[in-house]
C-alpha atoms as a PDB file:
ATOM      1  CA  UNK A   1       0.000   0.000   0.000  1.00  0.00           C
ATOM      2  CA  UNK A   2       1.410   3.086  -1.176  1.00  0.00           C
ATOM      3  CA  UNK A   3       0.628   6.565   1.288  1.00  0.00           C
ATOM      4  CA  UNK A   4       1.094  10.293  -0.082  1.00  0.00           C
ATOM      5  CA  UNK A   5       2.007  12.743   2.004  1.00  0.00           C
ATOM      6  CA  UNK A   6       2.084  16.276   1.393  1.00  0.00           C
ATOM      7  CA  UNK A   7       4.959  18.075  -0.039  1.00  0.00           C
ATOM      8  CA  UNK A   8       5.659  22.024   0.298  1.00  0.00           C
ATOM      9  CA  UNK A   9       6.434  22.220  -3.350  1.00  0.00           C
ATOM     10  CA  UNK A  10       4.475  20.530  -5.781  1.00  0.00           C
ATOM     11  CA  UNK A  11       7.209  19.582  -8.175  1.00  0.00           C
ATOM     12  CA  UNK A  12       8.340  17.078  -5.261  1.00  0.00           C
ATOM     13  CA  UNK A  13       6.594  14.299  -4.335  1.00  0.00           C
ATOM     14  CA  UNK A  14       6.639  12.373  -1.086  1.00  0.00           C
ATOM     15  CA  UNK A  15       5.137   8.550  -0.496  1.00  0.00           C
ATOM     16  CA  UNK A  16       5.519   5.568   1.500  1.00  0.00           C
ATOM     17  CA  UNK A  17       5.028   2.425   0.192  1.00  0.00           C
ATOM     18  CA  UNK A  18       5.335   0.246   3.268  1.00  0.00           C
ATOM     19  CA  UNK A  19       9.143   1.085   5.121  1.00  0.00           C
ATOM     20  CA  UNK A  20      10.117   2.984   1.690  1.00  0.00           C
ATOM     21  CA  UNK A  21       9.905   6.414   1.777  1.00  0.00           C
ATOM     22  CA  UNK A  22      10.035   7.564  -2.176  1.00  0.00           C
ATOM     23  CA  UNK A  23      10.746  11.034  -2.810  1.00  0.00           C
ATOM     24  CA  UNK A  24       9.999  11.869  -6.295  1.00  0.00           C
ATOM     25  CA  UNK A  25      11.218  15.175  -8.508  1.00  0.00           C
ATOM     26  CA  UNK A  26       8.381  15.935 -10.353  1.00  0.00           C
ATOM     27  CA  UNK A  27       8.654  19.087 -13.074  1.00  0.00           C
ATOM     28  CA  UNK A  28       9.127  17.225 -16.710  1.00  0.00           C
ATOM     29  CA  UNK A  29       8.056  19.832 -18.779  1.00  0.00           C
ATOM     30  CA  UNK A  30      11.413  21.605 -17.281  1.00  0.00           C
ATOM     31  CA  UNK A  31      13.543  18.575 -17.038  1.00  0.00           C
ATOM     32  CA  UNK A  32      13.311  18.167 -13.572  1.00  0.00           C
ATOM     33  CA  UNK A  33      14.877  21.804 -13.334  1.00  0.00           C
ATOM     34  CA  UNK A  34      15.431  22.472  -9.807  1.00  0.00           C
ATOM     35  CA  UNK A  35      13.763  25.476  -8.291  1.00  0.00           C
ATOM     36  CA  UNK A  36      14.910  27.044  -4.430  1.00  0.00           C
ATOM     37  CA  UNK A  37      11.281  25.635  -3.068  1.00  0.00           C
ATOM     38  CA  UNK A  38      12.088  22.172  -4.964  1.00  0.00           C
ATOM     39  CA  UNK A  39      15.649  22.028  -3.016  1.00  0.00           C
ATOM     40  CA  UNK A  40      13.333  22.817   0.404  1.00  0.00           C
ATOM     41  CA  UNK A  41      11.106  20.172  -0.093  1.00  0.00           C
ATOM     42  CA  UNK A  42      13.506  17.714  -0.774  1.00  0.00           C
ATOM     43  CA  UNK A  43      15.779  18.419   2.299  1.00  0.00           C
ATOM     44  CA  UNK A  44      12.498  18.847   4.137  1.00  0.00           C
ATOM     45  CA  UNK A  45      11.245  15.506   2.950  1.00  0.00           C
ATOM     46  CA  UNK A  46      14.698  13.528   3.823  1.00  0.00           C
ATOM     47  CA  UNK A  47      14.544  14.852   7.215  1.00  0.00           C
ATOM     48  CA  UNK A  48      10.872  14.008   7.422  1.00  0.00           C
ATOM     49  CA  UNK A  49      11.729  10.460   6.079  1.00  0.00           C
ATOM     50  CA  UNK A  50      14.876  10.234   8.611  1.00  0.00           C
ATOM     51  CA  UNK A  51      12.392  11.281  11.873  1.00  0.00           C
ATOM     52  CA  UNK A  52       9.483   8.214  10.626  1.00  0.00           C
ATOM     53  CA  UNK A  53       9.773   5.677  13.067  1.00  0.00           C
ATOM     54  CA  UNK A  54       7.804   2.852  10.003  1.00  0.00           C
ATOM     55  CA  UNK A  55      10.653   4.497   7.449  1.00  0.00           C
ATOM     56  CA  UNK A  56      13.978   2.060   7.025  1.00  0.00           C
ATOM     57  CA  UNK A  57      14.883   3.183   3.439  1.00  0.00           C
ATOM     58  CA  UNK A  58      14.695   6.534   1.364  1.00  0.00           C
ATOM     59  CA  UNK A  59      14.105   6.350  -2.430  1.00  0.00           C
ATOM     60  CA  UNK A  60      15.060   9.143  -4.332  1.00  0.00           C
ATOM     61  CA  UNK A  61      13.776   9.273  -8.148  1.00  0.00           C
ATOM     62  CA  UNK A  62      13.127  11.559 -10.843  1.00  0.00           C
ATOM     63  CA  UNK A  63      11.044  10.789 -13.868  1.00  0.00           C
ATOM     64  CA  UNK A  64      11.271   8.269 -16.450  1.00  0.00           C
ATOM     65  CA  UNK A  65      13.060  10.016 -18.813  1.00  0.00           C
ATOM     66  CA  UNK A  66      14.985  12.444 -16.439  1.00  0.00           C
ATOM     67  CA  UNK A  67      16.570  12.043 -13.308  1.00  0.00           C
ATOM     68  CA  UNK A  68      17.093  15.941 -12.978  1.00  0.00           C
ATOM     69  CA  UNK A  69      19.294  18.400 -15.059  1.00  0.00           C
ATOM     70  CA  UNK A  70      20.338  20.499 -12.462  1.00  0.00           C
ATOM     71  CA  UNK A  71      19.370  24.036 -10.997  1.00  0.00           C
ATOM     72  CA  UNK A  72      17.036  25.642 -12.649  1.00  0.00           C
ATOM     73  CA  UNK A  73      19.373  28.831 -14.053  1.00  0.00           C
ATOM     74  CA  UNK A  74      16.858  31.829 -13.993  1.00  0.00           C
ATOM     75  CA  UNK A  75      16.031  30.933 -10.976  1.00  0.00           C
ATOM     76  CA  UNK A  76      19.577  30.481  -9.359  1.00  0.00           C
ATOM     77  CA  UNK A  77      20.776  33.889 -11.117  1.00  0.00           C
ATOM     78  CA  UNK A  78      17.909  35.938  -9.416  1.00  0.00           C
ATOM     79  CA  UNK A  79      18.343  34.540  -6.264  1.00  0.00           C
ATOM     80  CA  UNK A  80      20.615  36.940  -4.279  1.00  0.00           C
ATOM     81  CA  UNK A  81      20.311  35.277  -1.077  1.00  0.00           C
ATOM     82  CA  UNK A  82      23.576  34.372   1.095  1.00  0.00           C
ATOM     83  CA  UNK A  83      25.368  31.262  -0.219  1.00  0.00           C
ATOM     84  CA  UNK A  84      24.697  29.922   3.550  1.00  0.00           C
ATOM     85  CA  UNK A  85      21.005  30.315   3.342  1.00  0.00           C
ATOM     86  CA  UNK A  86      20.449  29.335  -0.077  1.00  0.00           C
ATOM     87  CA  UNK A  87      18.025  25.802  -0.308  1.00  0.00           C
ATOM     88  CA  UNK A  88      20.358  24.008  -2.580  1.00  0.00           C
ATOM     89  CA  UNK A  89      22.559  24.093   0.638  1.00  0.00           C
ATOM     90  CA  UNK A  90      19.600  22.560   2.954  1.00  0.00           C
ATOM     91  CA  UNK A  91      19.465  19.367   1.012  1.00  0.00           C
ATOM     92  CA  UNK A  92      23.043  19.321   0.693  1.00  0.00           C
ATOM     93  CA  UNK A  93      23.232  19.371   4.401  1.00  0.00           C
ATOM     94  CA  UNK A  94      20.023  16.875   4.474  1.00  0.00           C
ATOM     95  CA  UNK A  95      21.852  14.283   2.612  1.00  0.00           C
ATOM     96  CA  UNK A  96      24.767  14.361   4.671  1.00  0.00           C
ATOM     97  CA  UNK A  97      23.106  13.887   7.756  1.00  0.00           C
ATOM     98  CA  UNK A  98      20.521  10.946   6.577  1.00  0.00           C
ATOM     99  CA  UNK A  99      20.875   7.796   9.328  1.00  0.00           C
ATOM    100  CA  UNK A 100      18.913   5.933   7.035  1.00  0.00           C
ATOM    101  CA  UNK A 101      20.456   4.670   3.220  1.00  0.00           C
ATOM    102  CA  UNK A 102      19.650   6.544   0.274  1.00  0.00           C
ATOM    103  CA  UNK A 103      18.937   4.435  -2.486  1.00  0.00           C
ATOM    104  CA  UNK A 104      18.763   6.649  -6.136  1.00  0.00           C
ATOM    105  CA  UNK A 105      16.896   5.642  -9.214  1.00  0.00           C
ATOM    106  CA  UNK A 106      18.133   7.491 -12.033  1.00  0.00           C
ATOM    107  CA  UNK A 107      17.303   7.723 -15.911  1.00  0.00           C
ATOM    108  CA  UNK A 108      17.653  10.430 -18.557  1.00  0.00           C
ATOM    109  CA  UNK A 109      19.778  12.998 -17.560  1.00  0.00           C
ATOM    110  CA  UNK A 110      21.897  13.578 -14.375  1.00  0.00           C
ATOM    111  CA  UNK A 111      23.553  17.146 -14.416  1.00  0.00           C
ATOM    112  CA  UNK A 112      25.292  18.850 -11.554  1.00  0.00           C
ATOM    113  CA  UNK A 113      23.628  17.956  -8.711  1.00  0.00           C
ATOM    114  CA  UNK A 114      21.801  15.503 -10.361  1.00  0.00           C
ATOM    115  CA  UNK A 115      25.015  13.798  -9.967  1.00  0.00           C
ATOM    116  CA  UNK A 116      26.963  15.450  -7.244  1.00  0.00           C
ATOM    117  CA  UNK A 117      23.581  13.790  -4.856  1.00  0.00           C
ATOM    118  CA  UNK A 118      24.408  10.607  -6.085  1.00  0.00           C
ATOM    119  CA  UNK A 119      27.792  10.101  -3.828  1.00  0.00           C
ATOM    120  CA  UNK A 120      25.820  10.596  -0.669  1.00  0.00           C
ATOM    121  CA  UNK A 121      23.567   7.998  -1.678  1.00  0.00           C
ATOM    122  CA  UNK A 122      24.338   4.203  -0.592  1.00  0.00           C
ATOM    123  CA  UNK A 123      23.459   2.439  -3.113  1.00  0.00           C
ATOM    124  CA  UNK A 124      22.686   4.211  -7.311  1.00  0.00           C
ATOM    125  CA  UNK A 125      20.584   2.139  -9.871  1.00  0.00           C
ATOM    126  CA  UNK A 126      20.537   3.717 -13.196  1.00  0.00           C
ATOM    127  CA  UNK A 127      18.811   3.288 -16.442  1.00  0.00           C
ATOM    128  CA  UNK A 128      21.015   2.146 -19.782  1.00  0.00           C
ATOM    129  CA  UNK A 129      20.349   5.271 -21.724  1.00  0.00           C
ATOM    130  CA  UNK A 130      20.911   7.719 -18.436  1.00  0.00           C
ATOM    131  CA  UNK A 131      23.677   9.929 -18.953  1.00  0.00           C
ATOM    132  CA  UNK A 132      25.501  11.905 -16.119  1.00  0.00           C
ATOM    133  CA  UNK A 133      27.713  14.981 -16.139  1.00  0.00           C
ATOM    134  CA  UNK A 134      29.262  17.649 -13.822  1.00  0.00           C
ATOM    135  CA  UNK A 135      29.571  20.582 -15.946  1.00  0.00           C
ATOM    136  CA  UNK A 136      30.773  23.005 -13.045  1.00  0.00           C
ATOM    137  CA  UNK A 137      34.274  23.868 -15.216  1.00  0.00           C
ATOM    138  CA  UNK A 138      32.192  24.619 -18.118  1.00  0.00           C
ATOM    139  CA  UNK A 139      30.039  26.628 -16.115  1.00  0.00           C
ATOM    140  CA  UNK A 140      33.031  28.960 -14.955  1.00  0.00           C
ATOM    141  CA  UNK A 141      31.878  27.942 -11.860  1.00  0.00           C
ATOM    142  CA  UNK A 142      33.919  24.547  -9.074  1.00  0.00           C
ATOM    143  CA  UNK A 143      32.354  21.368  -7.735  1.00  0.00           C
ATOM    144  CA  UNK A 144      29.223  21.410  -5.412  1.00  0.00           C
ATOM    145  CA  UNK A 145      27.752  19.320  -2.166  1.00  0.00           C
ATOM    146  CA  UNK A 146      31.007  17.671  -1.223  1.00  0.00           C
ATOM    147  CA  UNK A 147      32.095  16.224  -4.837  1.00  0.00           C
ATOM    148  CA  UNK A 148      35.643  17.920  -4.642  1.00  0.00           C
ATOM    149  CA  UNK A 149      36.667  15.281  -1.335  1.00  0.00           C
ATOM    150  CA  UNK A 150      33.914  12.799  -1.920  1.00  0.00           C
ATOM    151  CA  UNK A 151      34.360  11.885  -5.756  1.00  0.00           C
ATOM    152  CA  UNK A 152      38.533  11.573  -5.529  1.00  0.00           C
ATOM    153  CA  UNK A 153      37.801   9.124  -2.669  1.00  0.00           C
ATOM    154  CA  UNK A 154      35.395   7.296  -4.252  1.00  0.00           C
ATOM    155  CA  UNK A 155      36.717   6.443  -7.470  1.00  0.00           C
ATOM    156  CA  UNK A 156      40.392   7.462  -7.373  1.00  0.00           C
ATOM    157  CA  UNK A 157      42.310  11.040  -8.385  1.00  0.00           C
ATOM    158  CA  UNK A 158      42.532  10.450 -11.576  1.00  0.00           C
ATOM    159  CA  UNK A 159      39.292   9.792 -12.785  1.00  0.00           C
ATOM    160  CA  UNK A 160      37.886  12.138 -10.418  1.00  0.00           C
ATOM    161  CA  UNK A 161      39.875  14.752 -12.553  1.00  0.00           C
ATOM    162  CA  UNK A 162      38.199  13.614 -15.540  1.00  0.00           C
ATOM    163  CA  UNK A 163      35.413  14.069 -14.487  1.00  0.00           C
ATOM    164  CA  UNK A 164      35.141  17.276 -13.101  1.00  0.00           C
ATOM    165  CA  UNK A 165      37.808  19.052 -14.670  1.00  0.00           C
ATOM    166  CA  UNK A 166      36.913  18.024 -18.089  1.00  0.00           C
ATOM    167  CA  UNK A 167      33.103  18.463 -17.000  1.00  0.00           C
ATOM    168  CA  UNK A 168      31.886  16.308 -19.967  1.00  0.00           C
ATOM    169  CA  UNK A 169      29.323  14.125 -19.977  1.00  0.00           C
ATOM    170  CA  UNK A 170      29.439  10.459 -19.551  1.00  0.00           C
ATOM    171  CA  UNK A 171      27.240   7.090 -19.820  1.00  0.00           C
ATOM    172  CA  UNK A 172      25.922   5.225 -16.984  1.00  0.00           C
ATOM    173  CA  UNK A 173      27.672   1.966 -18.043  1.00  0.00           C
ATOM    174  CA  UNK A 174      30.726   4.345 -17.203  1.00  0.00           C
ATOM    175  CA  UNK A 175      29.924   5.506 -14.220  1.00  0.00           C
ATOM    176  CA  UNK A 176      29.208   1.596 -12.966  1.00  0.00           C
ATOM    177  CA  UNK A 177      32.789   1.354 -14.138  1.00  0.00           C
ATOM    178  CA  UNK A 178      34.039   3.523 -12.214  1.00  0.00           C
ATOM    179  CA  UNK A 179      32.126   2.502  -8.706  1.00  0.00           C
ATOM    180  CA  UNK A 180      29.363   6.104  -9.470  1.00  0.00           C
ATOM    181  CA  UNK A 181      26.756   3.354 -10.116  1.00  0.00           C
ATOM    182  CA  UNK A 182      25.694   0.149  -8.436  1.00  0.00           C
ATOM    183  CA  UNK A 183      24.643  -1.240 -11.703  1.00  0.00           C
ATOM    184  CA  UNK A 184      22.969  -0.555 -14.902  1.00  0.00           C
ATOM    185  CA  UNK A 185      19.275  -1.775 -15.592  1.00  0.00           C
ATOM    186  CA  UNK A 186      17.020  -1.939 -18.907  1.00  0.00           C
ATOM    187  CA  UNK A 187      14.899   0.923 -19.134  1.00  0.00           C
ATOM    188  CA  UNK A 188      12.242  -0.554 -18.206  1.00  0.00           C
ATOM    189  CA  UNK A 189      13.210  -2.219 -15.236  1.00  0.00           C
ATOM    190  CA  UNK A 190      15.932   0.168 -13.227  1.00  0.00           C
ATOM    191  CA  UNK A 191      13.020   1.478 -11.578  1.00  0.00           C
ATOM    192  CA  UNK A 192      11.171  -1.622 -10.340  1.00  0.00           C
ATOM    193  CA  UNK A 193      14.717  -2.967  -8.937  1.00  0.00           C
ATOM    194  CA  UNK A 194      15.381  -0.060  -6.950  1.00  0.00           C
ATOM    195  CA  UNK A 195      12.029  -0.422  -5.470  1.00  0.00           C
ATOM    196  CA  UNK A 196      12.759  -4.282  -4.805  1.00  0.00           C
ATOM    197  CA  UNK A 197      16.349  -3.748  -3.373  1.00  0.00           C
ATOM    198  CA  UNK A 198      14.614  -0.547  -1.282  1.00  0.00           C
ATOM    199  CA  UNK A 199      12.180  -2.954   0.018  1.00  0.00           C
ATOM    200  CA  UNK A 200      14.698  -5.759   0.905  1.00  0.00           C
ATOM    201  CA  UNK A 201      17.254  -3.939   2.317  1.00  0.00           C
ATOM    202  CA  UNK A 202      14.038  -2.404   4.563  1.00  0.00           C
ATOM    203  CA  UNK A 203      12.994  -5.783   5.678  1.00  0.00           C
ATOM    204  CA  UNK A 204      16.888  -6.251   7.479  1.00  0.00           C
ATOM    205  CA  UNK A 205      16.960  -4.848  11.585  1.00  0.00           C
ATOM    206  CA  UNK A 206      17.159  -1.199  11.171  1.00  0.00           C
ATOM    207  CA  UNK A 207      19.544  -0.193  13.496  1.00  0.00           C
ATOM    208  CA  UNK A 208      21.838  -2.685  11.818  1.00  0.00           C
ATOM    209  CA  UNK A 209      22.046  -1.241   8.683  1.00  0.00           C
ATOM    210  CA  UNK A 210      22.365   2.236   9.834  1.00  0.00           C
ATOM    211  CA  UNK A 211      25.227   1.583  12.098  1.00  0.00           C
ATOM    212  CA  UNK A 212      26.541  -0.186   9.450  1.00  0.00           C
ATOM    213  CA  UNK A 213      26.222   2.922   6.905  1.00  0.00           C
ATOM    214  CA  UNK A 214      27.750   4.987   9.853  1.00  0.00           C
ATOM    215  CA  UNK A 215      30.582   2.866  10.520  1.00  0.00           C
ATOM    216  CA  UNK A 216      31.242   3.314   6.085  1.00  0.00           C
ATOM    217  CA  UNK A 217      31.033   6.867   6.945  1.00  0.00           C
ATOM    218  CA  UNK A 218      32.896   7.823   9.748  1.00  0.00           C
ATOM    219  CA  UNK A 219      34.893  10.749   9.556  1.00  0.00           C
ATOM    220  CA  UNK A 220      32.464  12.062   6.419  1.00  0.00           C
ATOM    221  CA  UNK A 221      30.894  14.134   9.090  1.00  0.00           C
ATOM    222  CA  UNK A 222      34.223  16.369  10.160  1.00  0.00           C
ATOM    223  CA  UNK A 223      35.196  16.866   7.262  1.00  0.00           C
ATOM    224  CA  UNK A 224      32.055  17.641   4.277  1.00  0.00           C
ATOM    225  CA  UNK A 225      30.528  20.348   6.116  1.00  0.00           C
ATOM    226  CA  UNK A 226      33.340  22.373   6.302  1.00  0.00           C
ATOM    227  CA  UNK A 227      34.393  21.294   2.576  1.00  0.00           C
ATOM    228  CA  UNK A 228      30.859  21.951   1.793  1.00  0.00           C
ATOM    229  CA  UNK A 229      30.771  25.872   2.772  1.00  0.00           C
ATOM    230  CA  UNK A 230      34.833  26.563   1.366  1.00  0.00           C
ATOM    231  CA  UNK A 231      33.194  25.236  -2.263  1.00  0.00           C
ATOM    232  CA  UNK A 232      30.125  27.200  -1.918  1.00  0.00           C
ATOM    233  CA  UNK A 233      32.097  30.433  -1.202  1.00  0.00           C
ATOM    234  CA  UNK A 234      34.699  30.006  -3.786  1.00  0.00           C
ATOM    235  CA  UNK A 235      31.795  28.911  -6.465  1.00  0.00           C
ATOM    236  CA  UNK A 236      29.575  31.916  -4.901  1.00  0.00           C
ATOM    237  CA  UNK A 237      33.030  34.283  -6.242  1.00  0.00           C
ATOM    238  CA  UNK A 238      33.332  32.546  -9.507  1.00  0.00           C
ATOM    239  CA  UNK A 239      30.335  33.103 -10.021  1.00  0.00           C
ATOM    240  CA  UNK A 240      30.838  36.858 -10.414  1.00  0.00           C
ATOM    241  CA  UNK A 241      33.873  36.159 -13.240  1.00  0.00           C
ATOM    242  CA  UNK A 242      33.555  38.008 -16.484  1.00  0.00           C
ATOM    243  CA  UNK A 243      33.945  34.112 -17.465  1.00  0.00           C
ATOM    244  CA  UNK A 244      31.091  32.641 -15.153  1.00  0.00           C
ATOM    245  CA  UNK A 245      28.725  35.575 -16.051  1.00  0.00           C
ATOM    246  CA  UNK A 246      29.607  35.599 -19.891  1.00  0.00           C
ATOM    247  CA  UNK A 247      28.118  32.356 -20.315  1.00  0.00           C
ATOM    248  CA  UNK A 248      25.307  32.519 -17.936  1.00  0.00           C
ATOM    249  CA  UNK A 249      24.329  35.528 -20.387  1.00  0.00           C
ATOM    250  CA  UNK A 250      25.236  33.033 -23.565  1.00  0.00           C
ATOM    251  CA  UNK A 251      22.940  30.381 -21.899  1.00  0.00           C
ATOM    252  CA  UNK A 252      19.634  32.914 -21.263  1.00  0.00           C
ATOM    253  CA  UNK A 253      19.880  34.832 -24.675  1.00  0.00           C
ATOM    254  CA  UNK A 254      19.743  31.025 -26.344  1.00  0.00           C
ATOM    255  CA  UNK A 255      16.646  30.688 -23.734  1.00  0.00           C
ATOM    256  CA  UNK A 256      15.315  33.317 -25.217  1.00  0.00           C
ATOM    257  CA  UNK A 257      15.668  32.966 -28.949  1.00  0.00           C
ATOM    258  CA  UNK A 258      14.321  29.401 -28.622  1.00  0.00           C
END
């Protein structure tokens, strides 16, 4: 039996279907485009999801054909807000701080933090024709949510560099390779065996698992909030670059013509 609860933002979606809390991002007619009340809901839902006593596993999903393609840039440009307060920074901290495993389904597209999300979560299922990317070099703009420490120490220096120096994007099948992924599914099925390995790994003692995932993580928790807020700043002043802004501009006028 599958219960909806009620979300803040209506382009995020909250339900429980038994101990599986699925939290859906729900705007395809923007490609999951990621709006500051979106980023609220979501951190708002994980922590929601974390405080349920009948919650064991969180499911994070897009849509079928999109996982999300990142911040929404209109939005992000007109919001002048601190870099401390902005919500992008809330679910950042939510997903750090989650006792109970994250489990991502992914298809489509997986930009910025579409992907940078992905290395908090605990275990990553993605579709055979998802594609992921972290264009923050491209962008004129560094590495978000922890990727700068977490990605080198996850799959190694080198390809870490790749990755986010090149900022290009890259296939699913290649980010199994390289440890991003758990494993790569048929379109039509990555979904249904997230659910099923959400739902089993629910079913094991709770307090197991997430001493299990702390033990994994030990250490995470001195070290990416601080990492956190020294990216945000120096992307919050590259941001301001004659570089950064010139193709922000580049990006809108195309917007605009189209």
């Amino acid at each position: 039996m599958t219960e909806s609860i009620e979300s803040a933002d209506p382009h995020i979606i909250y339900k429980v279907n038994g101990q599986v809390c699925i939290i859906q991002i729900h705007r395809p007619e923007k490609k999951n485009a990621l709006l500051p009340g979106m980023y609220k809901a979501l951190a708002e839902g994980l922590r929601l999801a974390n405080r349920m006593e009948s919650v064991n596993v969180i499911l994070l999903r897009g849509v079928d054909d999109c996982f999300t393609s990142g911040n929404d840039v209109n939005s992000f440009v007109a919001d002048d807000s601190a870099t401390e307060e902005r919500p992008s920074v809330a679910f950042m901290h939510a997903l750090l701080e989650s006792r109970k495993p994250l489990v991502a389904a992914i298809s489509g597209l997986a930009i910025g933090i579409g992907t940078t999300c992905l290395f908090h979560c605990d275990l990553v299922y993605a579709s055979e024709n998802c594609f992921l990317q972290l264009p923050f070099t491209r962008l004129g703009v560094c590495p978000e949510a922890g990727s700068s420490y977490l990605l080198p120490r996850q799959i190694g220096y080198q390809r870490a560099a790749e990755l986010l120096l090149l900022g290009g994007r890259f296939s699913s099948t290649k980010a199994q390779e390289y440890g991003i992924v758990t494993a790569v599914l048929p379109q039509d099925e990555y979904l249904t065996h997230a659910l099923q390995i959400s739902h089993e790994l629910a079913t094991l003692p709770p307090q197991a698992v997430q001493e299990s995932k702390q033990l994994m993580k030990q250490g995470l928790d001195s070290v990416l909030p601080g990492t956190i807020e020294q990216e945000l700043k120096i992307f919050s002043k590259l941001l301001q670059t004659p570089d950064a802004q010139a193709i922000v501009k580049a990006f809108l006028d195309k917007k605009k013509a189209s």
